[in-house]
Protein backbone atom coordinates (compact mmCIF):
# COMPACT_ATOMS: atom_id res chain seq x y z
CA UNK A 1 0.00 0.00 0.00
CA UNK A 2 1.30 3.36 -0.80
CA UNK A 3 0.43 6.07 1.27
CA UNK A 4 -0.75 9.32 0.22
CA UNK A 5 2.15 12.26 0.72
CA UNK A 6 0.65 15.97 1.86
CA UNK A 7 1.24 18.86 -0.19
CA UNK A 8 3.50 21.31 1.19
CA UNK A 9 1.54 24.69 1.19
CA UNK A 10 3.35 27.09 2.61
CA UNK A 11 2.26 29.65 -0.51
CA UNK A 12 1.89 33.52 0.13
CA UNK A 13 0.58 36.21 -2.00
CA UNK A 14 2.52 37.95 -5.02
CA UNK A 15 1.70 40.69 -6.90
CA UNK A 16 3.00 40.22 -10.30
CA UNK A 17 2.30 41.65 -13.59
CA UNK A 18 2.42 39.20 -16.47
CA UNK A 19 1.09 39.75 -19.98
CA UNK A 20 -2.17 38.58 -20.82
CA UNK A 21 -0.68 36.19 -23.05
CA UNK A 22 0.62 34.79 -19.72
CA UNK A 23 -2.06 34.48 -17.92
CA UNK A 24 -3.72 32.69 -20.96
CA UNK A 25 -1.20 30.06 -21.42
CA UNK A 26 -0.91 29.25 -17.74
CA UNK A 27 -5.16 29.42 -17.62
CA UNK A 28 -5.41 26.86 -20.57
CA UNK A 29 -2.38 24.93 -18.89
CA UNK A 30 -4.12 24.32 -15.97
CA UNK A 31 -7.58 23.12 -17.70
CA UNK A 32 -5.71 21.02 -19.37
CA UNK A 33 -3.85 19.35 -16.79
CA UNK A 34 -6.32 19.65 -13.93
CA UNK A 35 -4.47 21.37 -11.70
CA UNK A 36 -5.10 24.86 -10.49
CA UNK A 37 -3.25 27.85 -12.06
CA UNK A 38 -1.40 28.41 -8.62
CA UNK A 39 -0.20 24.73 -8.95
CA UNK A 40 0.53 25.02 -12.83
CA UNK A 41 3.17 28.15 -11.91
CA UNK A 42 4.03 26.47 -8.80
CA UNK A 43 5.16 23.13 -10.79
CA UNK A 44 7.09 25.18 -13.86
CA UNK A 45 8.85 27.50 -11.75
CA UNK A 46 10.38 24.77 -9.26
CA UNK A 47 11.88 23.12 -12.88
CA UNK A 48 14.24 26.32 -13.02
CA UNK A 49 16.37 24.66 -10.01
CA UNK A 50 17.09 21.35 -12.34
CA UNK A 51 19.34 24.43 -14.17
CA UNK A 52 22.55 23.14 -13.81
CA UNK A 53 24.09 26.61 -14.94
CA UNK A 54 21.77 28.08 -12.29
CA UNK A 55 22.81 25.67 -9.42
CA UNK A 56 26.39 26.66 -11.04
CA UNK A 57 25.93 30.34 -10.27
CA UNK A 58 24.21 29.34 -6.57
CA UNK A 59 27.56 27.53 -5.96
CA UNK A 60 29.24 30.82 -6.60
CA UNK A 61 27.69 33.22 -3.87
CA UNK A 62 29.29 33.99 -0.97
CA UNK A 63 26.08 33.22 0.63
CA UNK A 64 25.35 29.68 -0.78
CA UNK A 65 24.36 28.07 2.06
CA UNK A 66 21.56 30.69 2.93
CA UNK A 67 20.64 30.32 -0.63
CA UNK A 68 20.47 26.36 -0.90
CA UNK A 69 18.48 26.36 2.67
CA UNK A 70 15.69 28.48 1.14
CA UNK A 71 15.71 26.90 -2.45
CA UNK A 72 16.49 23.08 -1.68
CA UNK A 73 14.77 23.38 2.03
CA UNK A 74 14.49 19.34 2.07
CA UNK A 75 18.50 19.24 1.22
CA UNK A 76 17.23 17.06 -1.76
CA UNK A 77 20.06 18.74 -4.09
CA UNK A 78 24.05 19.26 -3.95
CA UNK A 79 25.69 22.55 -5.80
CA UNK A 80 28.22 21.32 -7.51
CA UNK A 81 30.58 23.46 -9.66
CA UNK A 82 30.86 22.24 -13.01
């Protein structure tokens, strides 16, 4: 049996202005996948840390460690320079 895992809400409001066309695409997105719009941006925008060239530049702040506790929160990813 495999049990069911909670979603980790810890969400807050932003106030963002994206184009219209945005808001379209990520409306559409969301019908189409069945999951909310919140979830839809949620989901895309966590793929930006699979960026090796970002987790590159991450590895190159003085202040990496701050930075991977907030991104990787769960320590479920390494910085490693390339």
């Amino acid at each position: 049996m495999e049990f069911i895992k909670p979603k980790r809400k810890l969400g807050s409001k932003v106030s963002w202005q994206v184009s219209d066309r945005t808001k379209s695409i990520v409306k559409y997105y969301a019908e189409y996948t069945g999951l909310s719009e919140d979830e839809v941006v949620d989901l895309f925008l966590t793929n930006i840390l699979e960026d090796p060239d970002f987790k590159k530049w991450i590895h190159e702040k003085r202040r990496k460690t701050r930075i991977m506790k907030h991104l990787f929160p769960d320590g479920e990813a390494e910085v490693k320079a390339t």
